[in-house]
C-alpha atoms as a PDB file:
ATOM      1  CA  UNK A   1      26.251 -23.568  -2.306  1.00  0.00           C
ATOM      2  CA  UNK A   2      29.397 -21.200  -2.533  1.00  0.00           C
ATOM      3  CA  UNK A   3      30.002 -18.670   0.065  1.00  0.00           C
ATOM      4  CA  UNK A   4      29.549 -15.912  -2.428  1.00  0.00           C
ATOM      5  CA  UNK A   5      25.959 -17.134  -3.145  1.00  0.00           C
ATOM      6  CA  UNK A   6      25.353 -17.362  -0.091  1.00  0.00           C
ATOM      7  CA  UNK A   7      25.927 -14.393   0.621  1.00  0.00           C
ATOM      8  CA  UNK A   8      23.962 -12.976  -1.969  1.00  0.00           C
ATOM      9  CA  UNK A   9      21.214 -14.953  -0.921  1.00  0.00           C
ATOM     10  CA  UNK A  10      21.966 -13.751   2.496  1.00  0.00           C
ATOM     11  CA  UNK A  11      21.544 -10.627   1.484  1.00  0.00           C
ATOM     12  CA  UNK A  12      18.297 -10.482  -0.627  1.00  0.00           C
ATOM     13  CA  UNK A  13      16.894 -12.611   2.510  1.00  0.00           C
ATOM     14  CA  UNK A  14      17.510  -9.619   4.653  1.00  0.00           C
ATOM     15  CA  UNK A  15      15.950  -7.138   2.544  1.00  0.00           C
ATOM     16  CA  UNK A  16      13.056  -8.998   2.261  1.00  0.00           C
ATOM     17  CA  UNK A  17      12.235  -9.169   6.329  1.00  0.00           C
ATOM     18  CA  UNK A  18      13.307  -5.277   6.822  1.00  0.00           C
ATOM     19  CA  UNK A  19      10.821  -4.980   3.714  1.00  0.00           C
ATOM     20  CA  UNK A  20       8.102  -6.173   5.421  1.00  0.00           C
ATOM     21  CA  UNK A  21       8.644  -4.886   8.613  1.00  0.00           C
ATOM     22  CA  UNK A  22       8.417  -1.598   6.713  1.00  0.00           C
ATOM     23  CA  UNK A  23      12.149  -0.438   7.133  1.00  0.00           C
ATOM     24  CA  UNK A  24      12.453   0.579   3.316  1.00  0.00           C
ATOM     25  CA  UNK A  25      15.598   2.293   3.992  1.00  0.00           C
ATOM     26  CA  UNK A  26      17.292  -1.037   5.524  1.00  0.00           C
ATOM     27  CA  UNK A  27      15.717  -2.816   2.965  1.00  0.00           C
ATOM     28  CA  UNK A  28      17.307  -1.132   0.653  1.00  0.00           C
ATOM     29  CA  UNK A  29      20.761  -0.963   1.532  1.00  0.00           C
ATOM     30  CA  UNK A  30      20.649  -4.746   1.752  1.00  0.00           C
ATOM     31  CA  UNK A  31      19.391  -4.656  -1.245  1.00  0.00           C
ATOM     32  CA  UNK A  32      22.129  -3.117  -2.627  1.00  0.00           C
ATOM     33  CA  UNK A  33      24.509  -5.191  -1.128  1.00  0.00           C
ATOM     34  CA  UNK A  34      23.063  -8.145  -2.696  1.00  0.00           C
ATOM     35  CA  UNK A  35      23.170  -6.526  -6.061  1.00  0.00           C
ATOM     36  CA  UNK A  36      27.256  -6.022  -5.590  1.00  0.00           C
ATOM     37  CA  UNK A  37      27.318  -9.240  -4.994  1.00  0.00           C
ATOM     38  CA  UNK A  38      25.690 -10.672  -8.211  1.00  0.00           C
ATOM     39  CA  UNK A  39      27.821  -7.981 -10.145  1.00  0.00           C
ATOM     40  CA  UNK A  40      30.882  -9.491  -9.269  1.00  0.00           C
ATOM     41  CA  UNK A  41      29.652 -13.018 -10.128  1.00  0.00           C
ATOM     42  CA  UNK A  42      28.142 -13.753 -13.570  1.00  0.00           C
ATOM     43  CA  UNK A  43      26.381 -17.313 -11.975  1.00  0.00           C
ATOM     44  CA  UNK A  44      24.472 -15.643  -9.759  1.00  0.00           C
ATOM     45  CA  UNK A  45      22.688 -13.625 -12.553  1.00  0.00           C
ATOM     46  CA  UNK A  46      19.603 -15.486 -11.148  1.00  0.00           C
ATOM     47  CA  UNK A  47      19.596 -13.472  -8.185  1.00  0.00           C
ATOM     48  CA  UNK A  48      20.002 -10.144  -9.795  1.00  0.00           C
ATOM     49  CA  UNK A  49      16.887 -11.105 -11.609  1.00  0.00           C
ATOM     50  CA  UNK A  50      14.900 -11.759  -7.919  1.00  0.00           C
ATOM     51  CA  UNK A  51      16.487  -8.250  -6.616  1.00  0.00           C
ATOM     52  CA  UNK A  52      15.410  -6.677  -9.293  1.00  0.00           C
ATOM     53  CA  UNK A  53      11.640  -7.745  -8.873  1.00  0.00           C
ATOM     54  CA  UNK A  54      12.640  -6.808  -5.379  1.00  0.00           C
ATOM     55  CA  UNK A  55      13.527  -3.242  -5.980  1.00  0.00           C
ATOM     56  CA  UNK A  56      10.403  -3.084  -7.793  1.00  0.00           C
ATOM     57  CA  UNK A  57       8.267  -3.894  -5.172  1.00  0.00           C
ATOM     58  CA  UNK A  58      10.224  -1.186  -3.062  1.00  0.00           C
ATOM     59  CA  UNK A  59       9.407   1.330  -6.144  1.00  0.00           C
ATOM     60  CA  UNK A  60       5.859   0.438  -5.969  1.00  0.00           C
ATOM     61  CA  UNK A  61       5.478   1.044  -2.301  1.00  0.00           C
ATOM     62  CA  UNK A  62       7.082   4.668  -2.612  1.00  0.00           C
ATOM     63  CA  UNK A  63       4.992   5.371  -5.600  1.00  0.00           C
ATOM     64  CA  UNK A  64       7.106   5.199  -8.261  1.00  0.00           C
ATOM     65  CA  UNK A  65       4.948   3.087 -10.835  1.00  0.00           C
ATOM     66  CA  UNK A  66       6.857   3.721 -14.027  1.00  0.00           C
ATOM     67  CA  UNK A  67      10.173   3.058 -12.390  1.00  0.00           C
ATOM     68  CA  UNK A  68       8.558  -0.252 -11.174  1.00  0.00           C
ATOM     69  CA  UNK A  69       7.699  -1.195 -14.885  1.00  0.00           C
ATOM     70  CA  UNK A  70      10.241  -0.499 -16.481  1.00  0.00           C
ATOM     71  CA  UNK A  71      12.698  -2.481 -13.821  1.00  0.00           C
ATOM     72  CA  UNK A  72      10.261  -5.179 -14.267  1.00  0.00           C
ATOM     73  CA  UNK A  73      10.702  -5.352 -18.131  1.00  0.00           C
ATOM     74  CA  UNK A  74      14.415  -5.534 -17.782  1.00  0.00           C
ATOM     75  CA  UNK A  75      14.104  -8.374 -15.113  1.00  0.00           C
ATOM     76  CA  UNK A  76      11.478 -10.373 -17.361  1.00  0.00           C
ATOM     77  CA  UNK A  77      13.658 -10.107 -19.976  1.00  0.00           C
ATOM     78  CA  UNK A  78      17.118 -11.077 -18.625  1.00  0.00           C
ATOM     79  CA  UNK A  79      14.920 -14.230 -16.885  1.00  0.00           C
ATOM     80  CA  UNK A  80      13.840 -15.513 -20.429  1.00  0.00           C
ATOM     81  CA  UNK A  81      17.535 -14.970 -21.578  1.00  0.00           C
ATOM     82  CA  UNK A  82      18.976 -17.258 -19.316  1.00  0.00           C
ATOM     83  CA  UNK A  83      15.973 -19.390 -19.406  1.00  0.00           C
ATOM     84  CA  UNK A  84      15.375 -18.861 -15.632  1.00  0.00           C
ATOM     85  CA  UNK A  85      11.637 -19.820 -16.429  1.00  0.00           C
ATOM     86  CA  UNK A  86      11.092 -20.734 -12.050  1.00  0.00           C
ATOM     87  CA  UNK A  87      11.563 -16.734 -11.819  1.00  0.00           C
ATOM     88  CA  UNK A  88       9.122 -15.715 -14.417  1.00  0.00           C
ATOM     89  CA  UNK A  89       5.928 -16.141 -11.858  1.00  0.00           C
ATOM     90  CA  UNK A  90       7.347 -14.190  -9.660  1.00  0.00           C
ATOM     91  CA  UNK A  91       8.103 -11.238 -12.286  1.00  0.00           C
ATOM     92  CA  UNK A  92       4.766 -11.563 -13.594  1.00  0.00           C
ATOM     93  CA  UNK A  93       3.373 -11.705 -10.383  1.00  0.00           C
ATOM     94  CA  UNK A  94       4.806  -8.507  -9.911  1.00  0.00           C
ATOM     95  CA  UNK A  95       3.643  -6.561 -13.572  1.00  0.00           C
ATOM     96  CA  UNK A  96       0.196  -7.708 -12.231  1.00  0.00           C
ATOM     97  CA  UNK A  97       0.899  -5.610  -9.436  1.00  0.00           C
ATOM     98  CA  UNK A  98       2.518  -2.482 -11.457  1.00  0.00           C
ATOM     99  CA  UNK A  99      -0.415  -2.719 -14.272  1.00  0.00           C
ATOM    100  CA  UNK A 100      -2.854  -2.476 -11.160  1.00  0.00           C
ATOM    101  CA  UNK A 101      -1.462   0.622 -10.055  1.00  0.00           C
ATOM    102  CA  UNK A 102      -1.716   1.918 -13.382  1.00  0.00           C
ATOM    103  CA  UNK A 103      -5.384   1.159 -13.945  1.00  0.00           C
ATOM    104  CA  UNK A 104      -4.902  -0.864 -16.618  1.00  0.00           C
ATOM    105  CA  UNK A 105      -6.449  -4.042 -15.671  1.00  0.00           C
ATOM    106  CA  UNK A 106      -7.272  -5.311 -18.803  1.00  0.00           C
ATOM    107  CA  UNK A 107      -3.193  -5.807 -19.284  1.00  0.00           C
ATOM    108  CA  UNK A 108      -3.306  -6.848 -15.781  1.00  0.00           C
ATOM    109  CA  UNK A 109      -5.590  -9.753 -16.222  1.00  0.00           C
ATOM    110  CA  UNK A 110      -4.205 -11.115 -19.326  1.00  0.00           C
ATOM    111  CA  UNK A 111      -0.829 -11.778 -17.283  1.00  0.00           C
ATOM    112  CA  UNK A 112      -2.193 -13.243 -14.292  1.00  0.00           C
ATOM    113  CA  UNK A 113      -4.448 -15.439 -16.378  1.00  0.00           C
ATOM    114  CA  UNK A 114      -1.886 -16.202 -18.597  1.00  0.00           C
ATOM    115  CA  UNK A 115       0.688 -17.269 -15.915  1.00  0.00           C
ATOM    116  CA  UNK A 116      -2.027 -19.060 -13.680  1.00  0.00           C
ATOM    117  CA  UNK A 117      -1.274 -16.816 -10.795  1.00  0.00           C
ATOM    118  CA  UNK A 118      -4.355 -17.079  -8.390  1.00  0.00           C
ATOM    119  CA  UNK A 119      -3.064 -14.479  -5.847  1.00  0.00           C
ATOM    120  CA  UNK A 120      -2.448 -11.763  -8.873  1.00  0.00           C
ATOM    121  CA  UNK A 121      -6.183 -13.581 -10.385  1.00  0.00           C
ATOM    122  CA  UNK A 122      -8.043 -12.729  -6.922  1.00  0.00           C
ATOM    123  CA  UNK A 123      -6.533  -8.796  -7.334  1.00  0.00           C
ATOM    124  CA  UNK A 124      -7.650  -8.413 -10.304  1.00  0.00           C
ATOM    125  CA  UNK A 125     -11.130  -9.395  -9.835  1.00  0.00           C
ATOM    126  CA  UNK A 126     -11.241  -7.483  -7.009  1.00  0.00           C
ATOM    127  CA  UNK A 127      -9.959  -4.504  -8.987  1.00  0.00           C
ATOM    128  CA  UNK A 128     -12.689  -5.115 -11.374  1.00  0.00           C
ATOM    129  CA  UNK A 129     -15.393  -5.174  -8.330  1.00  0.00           C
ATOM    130  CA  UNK A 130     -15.929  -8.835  -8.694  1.00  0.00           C
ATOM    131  CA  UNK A 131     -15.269 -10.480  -5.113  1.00  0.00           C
ATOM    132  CA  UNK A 132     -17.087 -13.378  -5.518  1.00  0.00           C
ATOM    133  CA  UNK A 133     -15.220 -14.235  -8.616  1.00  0.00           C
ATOM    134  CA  UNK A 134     -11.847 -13.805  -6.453  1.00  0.00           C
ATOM    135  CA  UNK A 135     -13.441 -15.208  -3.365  1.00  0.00           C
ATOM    136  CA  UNK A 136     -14.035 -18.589  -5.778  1.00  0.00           C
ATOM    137  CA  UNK A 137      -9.865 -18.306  -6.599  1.00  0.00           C
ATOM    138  CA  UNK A 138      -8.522 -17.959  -3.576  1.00  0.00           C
ATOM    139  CA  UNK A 139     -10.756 -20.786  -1.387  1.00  0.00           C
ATOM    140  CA  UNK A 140      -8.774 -23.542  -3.194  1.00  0.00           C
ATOM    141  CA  UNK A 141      -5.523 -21.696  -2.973  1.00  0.00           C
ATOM    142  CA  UNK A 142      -5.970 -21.453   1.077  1.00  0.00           C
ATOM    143  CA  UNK A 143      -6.820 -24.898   1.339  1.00  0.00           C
ATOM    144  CA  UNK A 144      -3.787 -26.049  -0.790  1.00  0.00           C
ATOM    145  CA  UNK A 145      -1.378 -23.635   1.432  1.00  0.00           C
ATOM    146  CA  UNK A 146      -2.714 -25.142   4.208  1.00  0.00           C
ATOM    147  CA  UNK A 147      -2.219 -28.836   3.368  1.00  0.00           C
ATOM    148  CA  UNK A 148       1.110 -28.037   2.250  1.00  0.00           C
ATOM    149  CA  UNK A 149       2.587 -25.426   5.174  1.00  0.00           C
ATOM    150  CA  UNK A 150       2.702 -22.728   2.403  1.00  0.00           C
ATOM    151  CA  UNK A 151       2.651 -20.144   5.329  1.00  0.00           C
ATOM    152  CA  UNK A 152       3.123 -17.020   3.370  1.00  0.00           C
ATOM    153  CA  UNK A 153       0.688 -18.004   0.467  1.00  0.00           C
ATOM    154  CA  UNK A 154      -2.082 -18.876   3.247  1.00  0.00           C
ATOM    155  CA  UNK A 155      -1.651 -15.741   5.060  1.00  0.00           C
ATOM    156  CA  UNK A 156      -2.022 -13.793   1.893  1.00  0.00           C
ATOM    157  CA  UNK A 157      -5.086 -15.947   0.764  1.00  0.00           C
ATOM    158  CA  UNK A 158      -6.906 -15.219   3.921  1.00  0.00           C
ATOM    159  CA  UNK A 159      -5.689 -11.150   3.649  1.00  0.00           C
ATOM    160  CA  UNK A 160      -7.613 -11.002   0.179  1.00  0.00           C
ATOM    161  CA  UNK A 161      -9.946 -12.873   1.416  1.00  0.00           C
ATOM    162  CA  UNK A 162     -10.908 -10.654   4.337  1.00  0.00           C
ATOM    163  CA  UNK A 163     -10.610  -7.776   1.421  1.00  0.00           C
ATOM    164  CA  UNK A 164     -13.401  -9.718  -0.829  1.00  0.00           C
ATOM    165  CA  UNK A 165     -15.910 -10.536   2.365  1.00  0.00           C
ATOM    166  CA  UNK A 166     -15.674  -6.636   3.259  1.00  0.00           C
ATOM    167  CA  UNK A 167     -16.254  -5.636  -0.669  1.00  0.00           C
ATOM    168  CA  UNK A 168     -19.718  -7.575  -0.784  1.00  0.00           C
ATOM    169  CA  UNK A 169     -20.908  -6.287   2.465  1.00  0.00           C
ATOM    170  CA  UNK A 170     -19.941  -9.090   4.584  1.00  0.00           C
ATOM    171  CA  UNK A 171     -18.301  -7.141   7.516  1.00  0.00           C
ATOM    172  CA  UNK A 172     -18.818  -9.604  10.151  1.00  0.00           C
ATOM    173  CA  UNK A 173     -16.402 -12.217   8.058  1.00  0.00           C
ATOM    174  CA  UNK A 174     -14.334 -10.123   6.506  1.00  0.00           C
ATOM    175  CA  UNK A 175     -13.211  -8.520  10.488  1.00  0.00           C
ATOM    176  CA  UNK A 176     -13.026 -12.265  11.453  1.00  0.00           C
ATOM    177  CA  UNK A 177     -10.892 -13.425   8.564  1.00  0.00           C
ATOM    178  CA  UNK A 178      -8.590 -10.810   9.125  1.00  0.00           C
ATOM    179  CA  UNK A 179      -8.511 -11.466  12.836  1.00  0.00           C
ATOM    180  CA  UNK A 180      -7.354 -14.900  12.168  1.00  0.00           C
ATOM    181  CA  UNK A 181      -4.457 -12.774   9.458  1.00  0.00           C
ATOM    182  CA  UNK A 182      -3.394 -11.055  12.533  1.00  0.00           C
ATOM    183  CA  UNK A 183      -2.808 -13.653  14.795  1.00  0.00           C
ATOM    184  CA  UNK A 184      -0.283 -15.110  12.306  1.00  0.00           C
ATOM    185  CA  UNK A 185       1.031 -12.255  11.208  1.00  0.00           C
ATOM    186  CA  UNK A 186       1.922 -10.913  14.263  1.00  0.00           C
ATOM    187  CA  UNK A 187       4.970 -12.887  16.082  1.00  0.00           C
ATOM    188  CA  UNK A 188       6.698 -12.319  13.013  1.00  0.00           C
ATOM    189  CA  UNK A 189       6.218  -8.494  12.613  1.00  0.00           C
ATOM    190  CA  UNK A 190       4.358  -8.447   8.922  1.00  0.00           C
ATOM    191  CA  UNK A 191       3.206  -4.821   7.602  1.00  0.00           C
ATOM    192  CA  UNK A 192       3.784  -4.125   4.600  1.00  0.00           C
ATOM    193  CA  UNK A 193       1.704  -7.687   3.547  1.00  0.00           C
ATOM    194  CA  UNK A 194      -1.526  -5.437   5.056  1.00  0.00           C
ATOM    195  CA  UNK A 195      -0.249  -1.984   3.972  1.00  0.00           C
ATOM    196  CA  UNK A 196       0.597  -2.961   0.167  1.00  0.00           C
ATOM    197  CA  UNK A 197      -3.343  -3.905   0.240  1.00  0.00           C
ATOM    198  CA  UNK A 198      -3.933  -0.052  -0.154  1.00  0.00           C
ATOM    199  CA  UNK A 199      -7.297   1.806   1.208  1.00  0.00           C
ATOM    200  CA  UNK A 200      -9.542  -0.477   1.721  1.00  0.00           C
ATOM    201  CA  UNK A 201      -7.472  -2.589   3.878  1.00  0.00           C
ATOM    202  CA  UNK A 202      -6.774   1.080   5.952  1.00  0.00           C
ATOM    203  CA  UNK A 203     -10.239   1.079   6.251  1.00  0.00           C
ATOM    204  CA  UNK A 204     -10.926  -2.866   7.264  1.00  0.00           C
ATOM    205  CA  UNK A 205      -8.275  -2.533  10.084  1.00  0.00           C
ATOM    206  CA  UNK A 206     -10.006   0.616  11.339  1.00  0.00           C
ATOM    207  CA  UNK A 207     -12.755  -1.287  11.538  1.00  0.00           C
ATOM    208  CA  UNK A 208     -11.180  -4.299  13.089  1.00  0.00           C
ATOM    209  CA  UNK A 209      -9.687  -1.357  15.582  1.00  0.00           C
ATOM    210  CA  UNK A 210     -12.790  -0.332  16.660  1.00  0.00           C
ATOM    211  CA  UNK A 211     -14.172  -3.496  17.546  1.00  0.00           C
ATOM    212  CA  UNK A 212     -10.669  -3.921  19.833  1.00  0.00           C
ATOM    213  CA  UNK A 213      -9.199  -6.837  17.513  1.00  0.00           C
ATOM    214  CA  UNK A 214      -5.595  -6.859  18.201  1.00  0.00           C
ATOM    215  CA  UNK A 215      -5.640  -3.121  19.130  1.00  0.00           C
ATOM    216  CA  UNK A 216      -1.969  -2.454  19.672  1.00  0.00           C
ATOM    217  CA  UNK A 217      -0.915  -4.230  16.111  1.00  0.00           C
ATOM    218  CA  UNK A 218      -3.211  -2.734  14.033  1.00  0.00           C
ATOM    219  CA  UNK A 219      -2.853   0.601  15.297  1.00  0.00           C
ATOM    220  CA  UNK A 220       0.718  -0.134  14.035  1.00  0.00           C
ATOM    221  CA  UNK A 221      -0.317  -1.331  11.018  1.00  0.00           C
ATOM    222  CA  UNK A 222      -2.058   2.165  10.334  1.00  0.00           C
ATOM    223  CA  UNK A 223       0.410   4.699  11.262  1.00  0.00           C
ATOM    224  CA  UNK A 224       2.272   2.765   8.046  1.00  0.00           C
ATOM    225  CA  UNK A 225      -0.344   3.610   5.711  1.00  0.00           C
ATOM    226  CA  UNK A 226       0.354   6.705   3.910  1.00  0.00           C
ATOM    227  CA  UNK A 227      -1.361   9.865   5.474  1.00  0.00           C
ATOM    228  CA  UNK A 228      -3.592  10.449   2.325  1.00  0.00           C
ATOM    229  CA  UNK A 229      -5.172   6.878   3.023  1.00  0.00           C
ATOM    230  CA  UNK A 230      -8.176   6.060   5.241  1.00  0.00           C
ATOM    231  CA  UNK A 231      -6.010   6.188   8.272  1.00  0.00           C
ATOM    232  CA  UNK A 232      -8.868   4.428  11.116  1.00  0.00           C
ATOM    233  CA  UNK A 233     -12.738   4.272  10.561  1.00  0.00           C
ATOM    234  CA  UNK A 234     -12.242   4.732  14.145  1.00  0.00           C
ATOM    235  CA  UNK A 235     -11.518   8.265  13.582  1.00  0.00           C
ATOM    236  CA  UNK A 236     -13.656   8.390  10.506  1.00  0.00           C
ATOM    237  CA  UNK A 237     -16.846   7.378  12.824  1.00  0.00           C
ATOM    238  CA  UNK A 238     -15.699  10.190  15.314  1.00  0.00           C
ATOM    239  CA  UNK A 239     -15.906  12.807  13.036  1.00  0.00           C
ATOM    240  CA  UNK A 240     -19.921  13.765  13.065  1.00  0.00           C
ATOM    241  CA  UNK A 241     -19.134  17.558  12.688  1.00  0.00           C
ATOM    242  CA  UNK A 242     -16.067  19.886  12.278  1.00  0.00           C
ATOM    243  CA  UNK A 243     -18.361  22.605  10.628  1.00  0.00           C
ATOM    244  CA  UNK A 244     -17.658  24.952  13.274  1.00  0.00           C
ATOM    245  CA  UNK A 245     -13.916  24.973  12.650  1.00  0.00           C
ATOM    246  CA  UNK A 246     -11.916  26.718  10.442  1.00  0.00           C
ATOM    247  CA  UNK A 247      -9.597  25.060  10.534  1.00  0.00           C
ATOM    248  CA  UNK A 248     -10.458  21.004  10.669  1.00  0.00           C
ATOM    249  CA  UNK A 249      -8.396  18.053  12.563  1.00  0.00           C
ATOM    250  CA  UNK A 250      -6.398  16.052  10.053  1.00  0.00           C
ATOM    251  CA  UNK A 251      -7.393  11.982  10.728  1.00  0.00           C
ATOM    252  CA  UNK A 252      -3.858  11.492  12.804  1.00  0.00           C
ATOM    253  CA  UNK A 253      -5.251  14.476  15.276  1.00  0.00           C
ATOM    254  CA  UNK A 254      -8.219  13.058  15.884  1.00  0.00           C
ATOM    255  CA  UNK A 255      -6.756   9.495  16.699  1.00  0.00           C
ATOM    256  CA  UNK A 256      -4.090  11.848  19.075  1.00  0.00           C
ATOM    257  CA  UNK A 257      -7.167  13.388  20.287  1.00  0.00           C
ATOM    258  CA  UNK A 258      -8.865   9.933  21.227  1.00  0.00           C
ATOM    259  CA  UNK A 259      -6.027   8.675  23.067  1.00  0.00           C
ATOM    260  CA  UNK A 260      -5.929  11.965  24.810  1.00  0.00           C
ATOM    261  CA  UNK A 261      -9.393  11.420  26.117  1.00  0.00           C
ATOM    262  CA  UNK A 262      -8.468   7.958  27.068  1.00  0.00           C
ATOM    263  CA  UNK A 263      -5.609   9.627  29.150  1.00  0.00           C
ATOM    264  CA  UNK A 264      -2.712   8.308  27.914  1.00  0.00           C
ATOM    265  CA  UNK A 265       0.685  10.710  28.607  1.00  0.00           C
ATOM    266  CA  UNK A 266       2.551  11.708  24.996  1.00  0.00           C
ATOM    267  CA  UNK A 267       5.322   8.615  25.962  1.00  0.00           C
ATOM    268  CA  UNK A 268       2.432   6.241  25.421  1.00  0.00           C
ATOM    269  CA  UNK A 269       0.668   7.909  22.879  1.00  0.00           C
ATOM    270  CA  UNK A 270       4.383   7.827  21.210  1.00  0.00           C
ATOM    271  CA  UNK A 271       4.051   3.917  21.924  1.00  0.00           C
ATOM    272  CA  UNK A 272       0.653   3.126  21.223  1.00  0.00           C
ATOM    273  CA  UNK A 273       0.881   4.809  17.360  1.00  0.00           C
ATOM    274  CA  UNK A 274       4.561   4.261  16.902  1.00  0.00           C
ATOM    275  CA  UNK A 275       5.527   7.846  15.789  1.00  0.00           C
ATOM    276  CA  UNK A 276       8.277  10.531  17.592  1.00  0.00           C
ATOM    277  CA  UNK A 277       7.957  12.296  20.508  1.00  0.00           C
ATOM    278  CA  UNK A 278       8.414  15.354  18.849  1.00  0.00           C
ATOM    279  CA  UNK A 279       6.209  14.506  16.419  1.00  0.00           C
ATOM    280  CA  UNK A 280       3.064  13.888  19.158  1.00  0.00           C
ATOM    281  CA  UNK A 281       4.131  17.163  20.346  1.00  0.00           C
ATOM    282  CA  UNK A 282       3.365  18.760  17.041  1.00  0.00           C
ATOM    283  CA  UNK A 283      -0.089  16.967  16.613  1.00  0.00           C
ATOM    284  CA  UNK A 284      -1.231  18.188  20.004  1.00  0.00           C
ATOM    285  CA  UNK A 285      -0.165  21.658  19.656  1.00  0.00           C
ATOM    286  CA  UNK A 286      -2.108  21.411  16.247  1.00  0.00           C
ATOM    287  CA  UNK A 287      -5.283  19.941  18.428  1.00  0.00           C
ATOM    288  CA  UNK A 288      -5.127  22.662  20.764  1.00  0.00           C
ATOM    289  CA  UNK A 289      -4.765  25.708  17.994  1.00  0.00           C
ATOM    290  CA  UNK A 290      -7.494  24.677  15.909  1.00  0.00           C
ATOM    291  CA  UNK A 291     -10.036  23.525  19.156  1.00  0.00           C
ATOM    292  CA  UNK A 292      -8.564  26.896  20.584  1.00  0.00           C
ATOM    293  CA  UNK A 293      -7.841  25.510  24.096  1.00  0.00           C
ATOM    294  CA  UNK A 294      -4.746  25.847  26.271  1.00  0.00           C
ATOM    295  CA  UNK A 295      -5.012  22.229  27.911  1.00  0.00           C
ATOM    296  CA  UNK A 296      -5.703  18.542  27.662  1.00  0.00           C
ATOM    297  CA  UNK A 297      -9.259  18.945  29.476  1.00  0.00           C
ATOM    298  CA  UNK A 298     -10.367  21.915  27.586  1.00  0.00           C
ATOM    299  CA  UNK A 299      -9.380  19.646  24.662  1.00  0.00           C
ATOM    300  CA  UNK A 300     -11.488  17.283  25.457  1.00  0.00           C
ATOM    301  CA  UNK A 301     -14.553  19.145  26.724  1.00  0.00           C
ATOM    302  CA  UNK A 302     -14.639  21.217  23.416  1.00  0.00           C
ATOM    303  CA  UNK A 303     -14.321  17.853  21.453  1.00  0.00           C
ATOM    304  CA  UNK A 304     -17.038  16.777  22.806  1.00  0.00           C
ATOM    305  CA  UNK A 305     -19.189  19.683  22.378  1.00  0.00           C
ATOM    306  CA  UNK A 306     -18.499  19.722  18.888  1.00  0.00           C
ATOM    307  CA  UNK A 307     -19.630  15.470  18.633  1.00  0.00           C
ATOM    308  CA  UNK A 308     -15.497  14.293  17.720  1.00  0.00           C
ATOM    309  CA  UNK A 309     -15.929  12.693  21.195  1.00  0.00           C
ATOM    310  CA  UNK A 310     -18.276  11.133  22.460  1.00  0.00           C
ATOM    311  CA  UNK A 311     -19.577  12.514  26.073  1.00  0.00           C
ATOM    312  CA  UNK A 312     -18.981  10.274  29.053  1.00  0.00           C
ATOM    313  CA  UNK A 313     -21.890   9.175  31.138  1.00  0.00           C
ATOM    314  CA  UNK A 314     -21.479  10.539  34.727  1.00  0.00           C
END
């Protein structure tokens, strides 16, 4: 392989791990250096076609859905123009995902059927509130990943998986499948793999939180989910009654508030739910307005006279 596609390999490589470990911005910019690359170089067209579907993805994760299709159209068509048919799958995989987001799963399913995508399949169904249908795609999938070492397919198998246990009620399975996710996941830093499931894997980790499963990664994993998503069912559980507020505690305040009343000092709670200083600074001050108390005990004791904590046994 020339230097110059290596590079450009290089390159996409790169933005691919900062994807994951949810550093858009450096994902980007390598990105973008991987694009110069294959502009400078008409044979390595190929690889403009896989950072395109890359882009996509990062369009997707910041919302932009119609940005996401229509780089996706350009991509699928400049990979059937130079008859790079081994990058199609991974275009359509990607239109599965963008159709999704658009609620049209009708369009979505065709594709992933059509393609034989069992990943993009098992979405689907579960988009169309049939997990047993994608619980009977992805069992064969898992057990091919793992006879072949397909890490990344396996560890996305067992996410939707966990997902399609937890949509038919089976909570005890679905926290232990996604226990087992974790434990892989973990040495190498995955988020965005958990966090591109959307809300109900916010609300499957909270659960997976509360029964201490990996505490210290998963409470990582949340603090990337979007604030408008099910932050912690954790929190959720703790909330039996702001009525008496005006003004009620946003689900980051309450998980600052818990971590209070477990006594950790700001540094740690800066730690524990990876955000700034500054910005634990800002939640507290928010706690302490809207409990109207001046201090970390008063916090707590109104908390718990209002049921968001519960009391401690003396």
């Amino acid at each position: 392989m020339a230097p110059k596609s290596i590079a450009g390999h290089a390159y996409l490589c790169l933005a691919r791990i900062f994807y994951q470990w949810n550093d858009l911005d450096a994902a980007w910019q390598h990105g973008q250096q991987s694009i110069q690359q294959t502009l400078q170089f008409r044979d390595l067209y190929d690889i403009f076609v896989a950072c395109q579907v890359f882009f996509a993805r990062l369009e997707l994760a910041g919302g932009d859905v119609t940005g996401a299709a229509a780089r996706l159209a350009e991509a699928d068509q400049a990979a059937r123009r130079h008859n790079f048919i081994y990058q199609i799958p991974e275009v359509t995989a990607a239109q599965v995902l963008a159709w999704l987001r658009q609620g049209d799963l009708a369009a979505a399913a065709d594709l992933a059927r059509a393609h034989d995508l069992p990943i993009s399949q098992a979405r689907v169904h579960l988009a169309q509130g049939d997990p047993s249908a994608a619980l009977a795609v992805l069992e064969p999938l898992r057990r091919r990943a793992e006879a072949k070492g397909w890490g990344d397919e396996r560890l996305k198998a067992m996410i939707l998986q966990a997902l399609a246990h937890h949509a038919r009620g089976e909570k005890e399975q679905a926290v232990g499948l996604l226990g087992d996710a974790l434990a892989l996941a973990e040495p190498g830093g995955f988020i965005r793999i958990f966090v591109d499931e959307g809300p109900p894997m916010a609300r499957l980790l909270g659960e997976a939180l509360a029964q201490g499963i990996a505490p210290d990664y998963v409470r990582r994993l949340l603090a990337a989910f979007p604030m408008d998503e099910p932050a912690s069912a954790e929190a959720k559980t703790s909330l039996t009654d702001q009525s008496e507020l005006l003004d009620p505690l946003s689900e980051r305040e309450l998980e600052v508030l818990q971590l209070i009343a477990e006594g950790l000092t700001n540094p740690e709670i800066v730690s524990r739910l990876y955000l700034s200083l500054n910005t634990v600074k800002v939640h507290t001050r928010n706690i302490y307005s809207k409990l109207n108390v001046h201090s970390r005990t008063q916090a707590i004791a109104r908390s718990q006279e209002l049921g968001l904590l519960p009391r401690r046994s003396v």
